[in-house]
PDB file of N, CA and C in Angstrom:
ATOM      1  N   UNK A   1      88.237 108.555 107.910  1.00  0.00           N
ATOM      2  CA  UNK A   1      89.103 109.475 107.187  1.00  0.00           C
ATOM      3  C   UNK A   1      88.603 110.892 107.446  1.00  0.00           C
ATOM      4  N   UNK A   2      89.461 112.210 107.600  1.00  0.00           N
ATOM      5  CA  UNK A   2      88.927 113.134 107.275  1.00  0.00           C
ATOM      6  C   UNK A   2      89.669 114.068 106.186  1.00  0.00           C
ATOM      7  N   UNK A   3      88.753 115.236 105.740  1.00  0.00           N
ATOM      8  CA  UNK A   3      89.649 116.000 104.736  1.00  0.00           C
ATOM      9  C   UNK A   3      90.100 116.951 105.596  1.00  0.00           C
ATOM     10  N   UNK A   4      90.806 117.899 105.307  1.00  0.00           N
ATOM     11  CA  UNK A   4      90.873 119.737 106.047  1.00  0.00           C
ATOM     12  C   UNK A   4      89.578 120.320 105.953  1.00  0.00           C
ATOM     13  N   UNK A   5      89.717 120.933 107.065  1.00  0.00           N
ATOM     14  CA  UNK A   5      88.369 122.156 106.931  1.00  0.00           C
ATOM     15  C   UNK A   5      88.716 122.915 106.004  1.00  0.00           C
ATOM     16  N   UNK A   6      87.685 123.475 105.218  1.00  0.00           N
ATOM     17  CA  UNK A   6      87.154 124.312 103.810  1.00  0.00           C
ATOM     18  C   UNK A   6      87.762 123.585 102.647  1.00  0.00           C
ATOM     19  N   UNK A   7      87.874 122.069 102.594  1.00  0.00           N
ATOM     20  CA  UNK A   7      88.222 121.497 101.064  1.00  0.00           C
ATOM     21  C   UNK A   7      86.958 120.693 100.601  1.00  0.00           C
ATOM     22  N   UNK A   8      85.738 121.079 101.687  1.00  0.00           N
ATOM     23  CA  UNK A   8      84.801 119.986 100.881  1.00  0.00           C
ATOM     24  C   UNK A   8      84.598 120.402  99.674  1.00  0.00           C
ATOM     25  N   UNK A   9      83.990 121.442  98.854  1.00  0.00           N
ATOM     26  CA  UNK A   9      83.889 121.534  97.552  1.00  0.00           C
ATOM     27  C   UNK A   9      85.451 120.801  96.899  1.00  0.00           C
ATOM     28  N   UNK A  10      86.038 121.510  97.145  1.00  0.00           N
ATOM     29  CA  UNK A  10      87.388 120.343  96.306  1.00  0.00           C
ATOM     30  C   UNK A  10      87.506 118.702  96.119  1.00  0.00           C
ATOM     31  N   UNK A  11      87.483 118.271  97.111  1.00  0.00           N
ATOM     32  CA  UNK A  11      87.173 116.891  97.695  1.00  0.00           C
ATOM     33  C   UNK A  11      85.317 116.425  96.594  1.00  0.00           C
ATOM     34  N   UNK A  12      84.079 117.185  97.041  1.00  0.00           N
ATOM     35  CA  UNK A  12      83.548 116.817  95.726  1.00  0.00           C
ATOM     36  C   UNK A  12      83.744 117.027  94.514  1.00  0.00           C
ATOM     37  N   UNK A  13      84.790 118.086  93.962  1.00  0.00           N
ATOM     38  CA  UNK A  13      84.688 118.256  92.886  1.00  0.00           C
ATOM     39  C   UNK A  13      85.663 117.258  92.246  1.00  0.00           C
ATOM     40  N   UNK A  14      86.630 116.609  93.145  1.00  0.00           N
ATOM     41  CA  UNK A  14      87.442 115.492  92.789  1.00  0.00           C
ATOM     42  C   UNK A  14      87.021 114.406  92.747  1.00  0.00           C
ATOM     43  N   UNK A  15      86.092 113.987  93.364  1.00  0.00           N
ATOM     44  CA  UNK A  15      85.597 112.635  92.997  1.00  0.00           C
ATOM     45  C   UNK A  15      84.329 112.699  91.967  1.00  0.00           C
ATOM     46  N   UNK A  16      83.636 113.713  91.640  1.00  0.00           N
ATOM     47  CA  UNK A  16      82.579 113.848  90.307  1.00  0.00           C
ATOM     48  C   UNK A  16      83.659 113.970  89.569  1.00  0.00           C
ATOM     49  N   UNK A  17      84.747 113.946  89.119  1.00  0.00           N
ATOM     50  CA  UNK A  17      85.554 113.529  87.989  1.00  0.00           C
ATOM     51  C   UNK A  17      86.583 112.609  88.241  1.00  0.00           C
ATOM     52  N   UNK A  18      86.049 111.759  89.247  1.00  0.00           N
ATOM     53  CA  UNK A  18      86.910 110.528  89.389  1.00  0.00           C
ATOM     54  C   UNK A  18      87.715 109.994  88.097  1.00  0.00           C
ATOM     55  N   UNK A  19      89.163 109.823  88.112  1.00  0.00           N
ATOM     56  CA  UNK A  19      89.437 109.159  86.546  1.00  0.00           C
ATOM     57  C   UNK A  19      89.042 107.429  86.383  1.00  0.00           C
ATOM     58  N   UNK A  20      88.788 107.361  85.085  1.00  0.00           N
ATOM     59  CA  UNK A  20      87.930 106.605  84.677  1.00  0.00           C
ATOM     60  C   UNK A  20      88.987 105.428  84.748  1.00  0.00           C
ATOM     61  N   UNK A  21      90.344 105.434  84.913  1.00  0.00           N
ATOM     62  CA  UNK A  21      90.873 104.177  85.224  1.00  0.00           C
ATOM     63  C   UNK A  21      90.802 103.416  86.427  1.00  0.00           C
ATOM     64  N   UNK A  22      90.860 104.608  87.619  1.00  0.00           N
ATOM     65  CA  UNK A  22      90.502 104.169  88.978  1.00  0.00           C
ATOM     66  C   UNK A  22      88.953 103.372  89.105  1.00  0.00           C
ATOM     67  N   UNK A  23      87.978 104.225  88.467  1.00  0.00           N
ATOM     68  CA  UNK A  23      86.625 103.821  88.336  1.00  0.00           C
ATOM     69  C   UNK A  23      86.686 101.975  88.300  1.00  0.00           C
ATOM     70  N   UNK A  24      87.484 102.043  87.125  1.00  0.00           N
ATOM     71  CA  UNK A  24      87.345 100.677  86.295  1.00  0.00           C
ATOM     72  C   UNK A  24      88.555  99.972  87.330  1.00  0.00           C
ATOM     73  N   UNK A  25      89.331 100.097  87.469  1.00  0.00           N
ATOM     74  CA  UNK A  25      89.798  99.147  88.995  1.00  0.00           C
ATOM     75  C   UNK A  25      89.148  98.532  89.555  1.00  0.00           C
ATOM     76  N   UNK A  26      88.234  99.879  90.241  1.00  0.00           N
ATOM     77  CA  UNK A  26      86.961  99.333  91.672  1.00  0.00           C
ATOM     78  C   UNK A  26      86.246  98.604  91.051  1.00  0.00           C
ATOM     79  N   UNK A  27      85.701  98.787  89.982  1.00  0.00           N
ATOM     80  CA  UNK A  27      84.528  97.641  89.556  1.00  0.00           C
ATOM     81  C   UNK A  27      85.486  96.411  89.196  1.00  0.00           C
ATOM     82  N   UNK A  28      86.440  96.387  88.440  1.00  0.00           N
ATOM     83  CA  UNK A  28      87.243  94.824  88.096  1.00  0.00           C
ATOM     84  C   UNK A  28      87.566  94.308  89.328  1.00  0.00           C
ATOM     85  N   UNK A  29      87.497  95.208  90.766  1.00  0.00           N
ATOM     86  CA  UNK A  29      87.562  94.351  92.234  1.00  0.00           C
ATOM     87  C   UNK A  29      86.506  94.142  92.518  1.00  0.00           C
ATOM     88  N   UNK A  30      85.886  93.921  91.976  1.00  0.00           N
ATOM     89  CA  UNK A  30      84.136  93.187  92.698  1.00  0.00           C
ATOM     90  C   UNK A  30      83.610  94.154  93.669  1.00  0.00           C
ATOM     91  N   UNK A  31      84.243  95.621  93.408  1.00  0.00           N
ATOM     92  CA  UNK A  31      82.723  96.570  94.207  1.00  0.00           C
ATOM     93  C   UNK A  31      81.672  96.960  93.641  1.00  0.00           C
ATOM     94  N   UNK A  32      81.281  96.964  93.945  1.00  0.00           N
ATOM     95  CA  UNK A  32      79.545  96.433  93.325  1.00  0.00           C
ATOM     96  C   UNK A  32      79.027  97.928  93.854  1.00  0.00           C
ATOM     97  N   UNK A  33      79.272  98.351  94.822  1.00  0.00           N
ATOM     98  CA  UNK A  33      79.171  99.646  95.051  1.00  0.00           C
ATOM     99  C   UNK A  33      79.771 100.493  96.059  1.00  0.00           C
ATOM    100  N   UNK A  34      80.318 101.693  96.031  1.00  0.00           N
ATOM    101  CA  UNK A  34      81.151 102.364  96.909  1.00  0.00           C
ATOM    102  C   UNK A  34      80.015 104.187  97.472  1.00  0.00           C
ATOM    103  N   UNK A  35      80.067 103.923  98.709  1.00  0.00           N
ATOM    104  CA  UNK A  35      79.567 105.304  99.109  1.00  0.00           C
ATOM    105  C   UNK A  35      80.217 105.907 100.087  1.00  0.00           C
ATOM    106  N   UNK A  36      80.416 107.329  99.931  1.00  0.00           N
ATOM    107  CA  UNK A  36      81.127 108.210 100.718  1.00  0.00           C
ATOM    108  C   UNK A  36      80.428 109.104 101.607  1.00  0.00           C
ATOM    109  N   UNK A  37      80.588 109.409 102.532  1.00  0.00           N
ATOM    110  CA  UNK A  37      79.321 110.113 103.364  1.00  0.00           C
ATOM    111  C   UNK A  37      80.675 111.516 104.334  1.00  0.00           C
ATOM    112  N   UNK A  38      79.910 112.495 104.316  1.00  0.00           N
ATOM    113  CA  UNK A  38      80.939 113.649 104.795  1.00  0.00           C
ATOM    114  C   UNK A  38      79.836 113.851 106.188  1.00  0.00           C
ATOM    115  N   UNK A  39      80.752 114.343 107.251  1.00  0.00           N
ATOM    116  CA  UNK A  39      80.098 115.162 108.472  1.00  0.00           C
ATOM    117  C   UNK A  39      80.548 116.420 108.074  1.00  0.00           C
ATOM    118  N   UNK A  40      79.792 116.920 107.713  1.00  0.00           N
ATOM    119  CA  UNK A  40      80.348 118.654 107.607  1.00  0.00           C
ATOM    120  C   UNK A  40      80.668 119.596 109.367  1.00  0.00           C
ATOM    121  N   UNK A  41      80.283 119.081 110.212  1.00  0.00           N
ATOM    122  CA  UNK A  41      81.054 119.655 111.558  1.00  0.00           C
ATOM    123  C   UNK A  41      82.404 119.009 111.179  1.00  0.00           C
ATOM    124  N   UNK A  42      82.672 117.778 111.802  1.00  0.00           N
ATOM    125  CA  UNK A  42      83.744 117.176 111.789  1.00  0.00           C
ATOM    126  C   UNK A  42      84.699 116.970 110.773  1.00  0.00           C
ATOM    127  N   UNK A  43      84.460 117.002 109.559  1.00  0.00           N
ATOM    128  CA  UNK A  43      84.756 117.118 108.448  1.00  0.00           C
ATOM    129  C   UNK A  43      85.564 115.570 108.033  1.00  0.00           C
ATOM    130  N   UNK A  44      85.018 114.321 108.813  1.00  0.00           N
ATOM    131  CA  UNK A  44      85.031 112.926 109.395  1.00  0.00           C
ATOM    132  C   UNK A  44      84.207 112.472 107.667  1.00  0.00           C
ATOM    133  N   UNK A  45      84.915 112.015 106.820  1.00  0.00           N
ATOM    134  CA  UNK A  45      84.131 110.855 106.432  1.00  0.00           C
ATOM    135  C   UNK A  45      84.096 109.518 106.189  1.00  0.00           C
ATOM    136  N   UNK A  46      83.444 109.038 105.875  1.00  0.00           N
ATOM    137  CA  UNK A  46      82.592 107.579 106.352  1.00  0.00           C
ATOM    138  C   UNK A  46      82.617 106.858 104.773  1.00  0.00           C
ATOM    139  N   UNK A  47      83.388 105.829 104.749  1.00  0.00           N
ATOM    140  CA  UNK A  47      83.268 104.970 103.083  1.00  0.00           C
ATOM    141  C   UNK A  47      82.279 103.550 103.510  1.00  0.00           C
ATOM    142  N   UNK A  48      81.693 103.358 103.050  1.00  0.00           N
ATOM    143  CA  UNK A  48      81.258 101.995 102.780  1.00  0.00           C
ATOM    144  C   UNK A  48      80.772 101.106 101.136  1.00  0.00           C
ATOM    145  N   UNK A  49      81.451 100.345 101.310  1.00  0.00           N
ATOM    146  CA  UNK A  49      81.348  99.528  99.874  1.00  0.00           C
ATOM    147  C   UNK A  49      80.716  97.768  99.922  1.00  0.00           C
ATOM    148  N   UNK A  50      79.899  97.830  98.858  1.00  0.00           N
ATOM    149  CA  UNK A  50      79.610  96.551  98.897  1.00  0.00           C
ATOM    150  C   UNK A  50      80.514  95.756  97.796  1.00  0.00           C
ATOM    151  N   UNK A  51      80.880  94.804  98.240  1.00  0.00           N
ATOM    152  CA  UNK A  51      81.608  93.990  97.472  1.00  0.00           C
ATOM    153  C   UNK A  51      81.201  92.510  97.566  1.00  0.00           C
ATOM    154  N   UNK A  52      81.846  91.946  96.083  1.00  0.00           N
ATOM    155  CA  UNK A  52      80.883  91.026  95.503  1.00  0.00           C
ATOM    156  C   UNK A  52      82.038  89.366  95.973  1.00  0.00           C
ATOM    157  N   UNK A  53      81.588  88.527  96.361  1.00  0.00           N
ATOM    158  CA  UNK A  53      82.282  87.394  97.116  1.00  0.00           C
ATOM    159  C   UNK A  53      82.719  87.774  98.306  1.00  0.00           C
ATOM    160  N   UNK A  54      84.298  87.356  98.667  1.00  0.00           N
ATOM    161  CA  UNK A  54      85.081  87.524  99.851  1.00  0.00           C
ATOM    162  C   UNK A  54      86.173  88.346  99.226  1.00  0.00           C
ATOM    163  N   UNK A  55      85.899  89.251  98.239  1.00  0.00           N
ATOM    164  CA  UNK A  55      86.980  90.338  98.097  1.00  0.00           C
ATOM    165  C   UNK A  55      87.199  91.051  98.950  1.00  0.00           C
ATOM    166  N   UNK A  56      88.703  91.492  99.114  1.00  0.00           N
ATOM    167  CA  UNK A  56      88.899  92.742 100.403  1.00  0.00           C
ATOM    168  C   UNK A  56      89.996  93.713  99.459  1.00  0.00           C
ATOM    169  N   UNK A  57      88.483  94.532  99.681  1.00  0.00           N
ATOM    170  CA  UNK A  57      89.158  95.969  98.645  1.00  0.00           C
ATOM    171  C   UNK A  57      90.261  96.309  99.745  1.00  0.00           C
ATOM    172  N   UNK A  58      91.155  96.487 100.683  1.00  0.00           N
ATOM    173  CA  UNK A  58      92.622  97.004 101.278  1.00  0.00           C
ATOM    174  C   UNK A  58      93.483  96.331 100.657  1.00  0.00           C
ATOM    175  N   UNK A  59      93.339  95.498  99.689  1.00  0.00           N
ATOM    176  CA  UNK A  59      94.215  95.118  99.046  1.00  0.00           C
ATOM    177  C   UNK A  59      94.933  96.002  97.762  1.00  0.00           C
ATOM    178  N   UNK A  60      93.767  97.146  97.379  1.00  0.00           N
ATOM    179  CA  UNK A  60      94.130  97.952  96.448  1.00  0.00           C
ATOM    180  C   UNK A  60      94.753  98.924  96.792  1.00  0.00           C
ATOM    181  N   UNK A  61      95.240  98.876  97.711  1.00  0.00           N
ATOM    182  CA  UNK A  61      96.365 100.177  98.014  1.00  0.00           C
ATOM    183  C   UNK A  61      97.745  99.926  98.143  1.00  0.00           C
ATOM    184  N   UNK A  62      97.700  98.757  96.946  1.00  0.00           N
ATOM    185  CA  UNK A  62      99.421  98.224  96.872  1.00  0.00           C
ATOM    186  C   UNK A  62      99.226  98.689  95.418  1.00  0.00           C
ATOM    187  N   UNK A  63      98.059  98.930  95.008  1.00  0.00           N
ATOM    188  CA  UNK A  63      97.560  98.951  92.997  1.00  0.00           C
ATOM    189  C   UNK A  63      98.650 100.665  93.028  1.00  0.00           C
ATOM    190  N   UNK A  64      99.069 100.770  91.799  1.00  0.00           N
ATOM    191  CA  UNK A  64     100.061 102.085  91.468  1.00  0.00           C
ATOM    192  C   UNK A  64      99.011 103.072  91.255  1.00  0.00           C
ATOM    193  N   UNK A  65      97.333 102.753  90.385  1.00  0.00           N
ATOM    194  CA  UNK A  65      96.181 103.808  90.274  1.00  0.00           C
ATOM    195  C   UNK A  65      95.848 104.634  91.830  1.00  0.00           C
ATOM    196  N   UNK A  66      95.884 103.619  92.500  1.00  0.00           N
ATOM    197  CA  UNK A  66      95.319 104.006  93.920  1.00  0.00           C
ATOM    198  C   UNK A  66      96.400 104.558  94.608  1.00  0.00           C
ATOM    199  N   UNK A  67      97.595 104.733  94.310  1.00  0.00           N
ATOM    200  CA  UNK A  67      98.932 105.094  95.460  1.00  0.00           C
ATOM    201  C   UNK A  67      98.639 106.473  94.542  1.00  0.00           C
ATOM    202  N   UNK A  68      98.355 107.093  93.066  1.00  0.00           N
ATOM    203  CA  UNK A  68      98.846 108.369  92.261  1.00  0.00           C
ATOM    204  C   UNK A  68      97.336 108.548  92.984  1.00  0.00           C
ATOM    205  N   UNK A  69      96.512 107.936  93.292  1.00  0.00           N
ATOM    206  CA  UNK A  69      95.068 108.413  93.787  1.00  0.00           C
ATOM    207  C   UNK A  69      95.174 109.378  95.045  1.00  0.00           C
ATOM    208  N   UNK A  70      96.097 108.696  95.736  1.00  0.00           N
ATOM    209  CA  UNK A  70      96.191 108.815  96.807  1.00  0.00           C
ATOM    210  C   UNK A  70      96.983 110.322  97.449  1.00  0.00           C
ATOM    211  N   UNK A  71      98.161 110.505  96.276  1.00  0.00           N
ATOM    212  CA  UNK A  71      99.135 111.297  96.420  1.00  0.00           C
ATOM    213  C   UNK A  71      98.158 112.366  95.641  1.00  0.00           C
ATOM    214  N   UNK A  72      97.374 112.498  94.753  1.00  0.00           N
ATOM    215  CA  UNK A  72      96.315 113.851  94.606  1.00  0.00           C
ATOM    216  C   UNK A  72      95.307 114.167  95.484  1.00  0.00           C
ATOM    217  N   UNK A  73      95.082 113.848  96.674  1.00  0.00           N
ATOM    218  CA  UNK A  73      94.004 113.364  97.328  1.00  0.00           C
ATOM    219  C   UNK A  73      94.639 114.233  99.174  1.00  0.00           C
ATOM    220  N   UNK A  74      96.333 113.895  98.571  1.00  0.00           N
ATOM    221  CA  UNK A  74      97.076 114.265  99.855  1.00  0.00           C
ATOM    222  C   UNK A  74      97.205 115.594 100.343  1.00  0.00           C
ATOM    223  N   UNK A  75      96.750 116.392  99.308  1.00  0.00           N
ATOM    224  CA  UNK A  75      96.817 118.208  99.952  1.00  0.00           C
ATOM    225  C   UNK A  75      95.337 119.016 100.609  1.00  0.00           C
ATOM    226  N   UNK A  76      94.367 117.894 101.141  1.00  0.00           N
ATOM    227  CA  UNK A  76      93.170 118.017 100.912  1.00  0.00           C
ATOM    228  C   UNK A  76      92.396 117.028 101.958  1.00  0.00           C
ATOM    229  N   UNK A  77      93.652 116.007 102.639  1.00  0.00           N
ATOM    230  CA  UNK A  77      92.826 115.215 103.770  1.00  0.00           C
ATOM    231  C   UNK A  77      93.894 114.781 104.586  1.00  0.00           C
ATOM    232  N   UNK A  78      93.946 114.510 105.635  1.00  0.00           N
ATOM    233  CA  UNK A  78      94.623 113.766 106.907  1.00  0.00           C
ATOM    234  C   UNK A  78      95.294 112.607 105.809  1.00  0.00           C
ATOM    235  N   UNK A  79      96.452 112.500 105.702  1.00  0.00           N
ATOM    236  CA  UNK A  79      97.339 111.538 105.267  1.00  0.00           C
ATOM    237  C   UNK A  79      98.453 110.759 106.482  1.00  0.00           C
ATOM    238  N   UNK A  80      98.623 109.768 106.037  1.00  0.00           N
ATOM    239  CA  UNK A  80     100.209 108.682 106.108  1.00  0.00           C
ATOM    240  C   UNK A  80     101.017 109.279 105.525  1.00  0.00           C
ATOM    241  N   UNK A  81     102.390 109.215 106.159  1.00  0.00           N
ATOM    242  CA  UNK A  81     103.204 109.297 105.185  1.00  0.00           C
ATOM    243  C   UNK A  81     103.585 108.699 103.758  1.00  0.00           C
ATOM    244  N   UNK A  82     103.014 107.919 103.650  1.00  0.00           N
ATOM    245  CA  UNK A  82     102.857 106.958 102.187  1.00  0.00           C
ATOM    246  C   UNK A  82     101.677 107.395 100.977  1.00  0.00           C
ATOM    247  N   UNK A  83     101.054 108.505 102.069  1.00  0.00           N
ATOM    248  CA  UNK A  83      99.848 109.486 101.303  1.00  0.00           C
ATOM    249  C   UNK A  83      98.960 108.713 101.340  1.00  0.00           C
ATOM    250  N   UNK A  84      98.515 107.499 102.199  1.00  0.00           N
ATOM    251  CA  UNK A  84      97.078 106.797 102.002  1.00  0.00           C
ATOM    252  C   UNK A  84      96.435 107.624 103.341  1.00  0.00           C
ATOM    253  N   UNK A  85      95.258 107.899 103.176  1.00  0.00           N
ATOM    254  CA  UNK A  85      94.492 108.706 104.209  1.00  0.00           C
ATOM    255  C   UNK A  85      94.311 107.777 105.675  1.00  0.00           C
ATOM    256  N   UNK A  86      94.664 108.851 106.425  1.00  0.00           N
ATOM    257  CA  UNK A  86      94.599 108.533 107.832  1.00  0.00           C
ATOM    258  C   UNK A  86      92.762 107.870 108.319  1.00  0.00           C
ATOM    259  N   UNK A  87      92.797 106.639 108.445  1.00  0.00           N
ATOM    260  CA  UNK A  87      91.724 106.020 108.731  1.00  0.00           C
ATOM    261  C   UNK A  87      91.763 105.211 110.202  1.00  0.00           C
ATOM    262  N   UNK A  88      90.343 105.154 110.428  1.00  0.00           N
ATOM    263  CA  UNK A  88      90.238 104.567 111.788  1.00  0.00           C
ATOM    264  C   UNK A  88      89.580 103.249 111.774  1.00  0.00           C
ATOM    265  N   UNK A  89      89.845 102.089 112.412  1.00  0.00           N
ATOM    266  CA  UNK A  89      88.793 100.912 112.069  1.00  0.00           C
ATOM    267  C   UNK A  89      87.786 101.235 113.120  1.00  0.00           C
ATOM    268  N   UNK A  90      86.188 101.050 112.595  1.00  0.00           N
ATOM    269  CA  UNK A  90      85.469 101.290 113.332  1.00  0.00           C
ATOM    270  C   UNK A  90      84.574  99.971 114.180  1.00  0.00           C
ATOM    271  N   UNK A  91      84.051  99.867 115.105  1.00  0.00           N
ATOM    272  CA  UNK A  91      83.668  98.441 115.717  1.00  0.00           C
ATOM    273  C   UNK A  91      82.116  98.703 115.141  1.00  0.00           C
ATOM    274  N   UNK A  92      81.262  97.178 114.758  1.00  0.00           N
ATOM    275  CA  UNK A  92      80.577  97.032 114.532  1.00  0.00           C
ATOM    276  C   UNK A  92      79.618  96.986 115.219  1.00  0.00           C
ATOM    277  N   UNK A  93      78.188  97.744 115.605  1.00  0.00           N
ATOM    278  CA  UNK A  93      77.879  97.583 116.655  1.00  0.00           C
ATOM    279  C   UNK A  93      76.132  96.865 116.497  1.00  0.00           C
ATOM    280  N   UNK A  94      75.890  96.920 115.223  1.00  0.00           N
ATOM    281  CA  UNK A  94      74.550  96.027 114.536  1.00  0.00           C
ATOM    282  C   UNK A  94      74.559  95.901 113.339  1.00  0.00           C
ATOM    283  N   UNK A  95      73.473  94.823 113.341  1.00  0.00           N
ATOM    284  CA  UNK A  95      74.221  94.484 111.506  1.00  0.00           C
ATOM    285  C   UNK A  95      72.524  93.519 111.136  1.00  0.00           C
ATOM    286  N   UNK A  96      71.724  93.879 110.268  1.00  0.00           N
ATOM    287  CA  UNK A  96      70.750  93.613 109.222  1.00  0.00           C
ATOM    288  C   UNK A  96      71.019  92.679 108.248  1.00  0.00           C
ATOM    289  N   UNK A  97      70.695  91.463 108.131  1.00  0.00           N
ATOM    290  CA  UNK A  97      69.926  90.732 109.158  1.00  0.00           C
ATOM    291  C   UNK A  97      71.359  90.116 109.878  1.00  0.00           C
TER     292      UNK A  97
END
């Protein structure tokens, strides 16, 4: 995913007040934990989440929290027309253990 150049303060200041319904989504989907990582050249960032069984959090972007998530999120990063952020699948190239 990336945001626009000069929205990183925005972009953090939106997720340190993540709303607390979205919060409580991600955890009632078995993420156990979610981290966001920014390239400040590229302005490219990087999600990774651990999740608990064989849950597959892409399923939450049919949820209505995550589509109004999505559409505040849209003036501020590379979007779809559907306002879910323009993402790339990345290939795995090592993996512990």
């Amino acid at each position: 995913m990336k945001i626009l150049p000069g929205m990183e303060e925005e972009y953090q200041r939106r997720h340190d007040s993540i709303w607390p319904e979205l919060k409580q989504l991600l955890l009632d989907s078995a993420i156990l934990e979610y981290h966001i990582f920014l390239d400040l050249e590229t302005h490219t960032l990087f999600a990774f989440q651990k999740v608990d069984g064989e849950q597959n959090s892409q399923e939450l972007g049919k949820h209505p929290i995550v589509q109004k998530w999505w559409k505040y999120m849209a003036d501020i990063m590379e979007t779809n027309p559907d306002d879910s952020p323009v993402s790339k699948a990345l290939t795995e190239v090592f993996k512990l253990p």
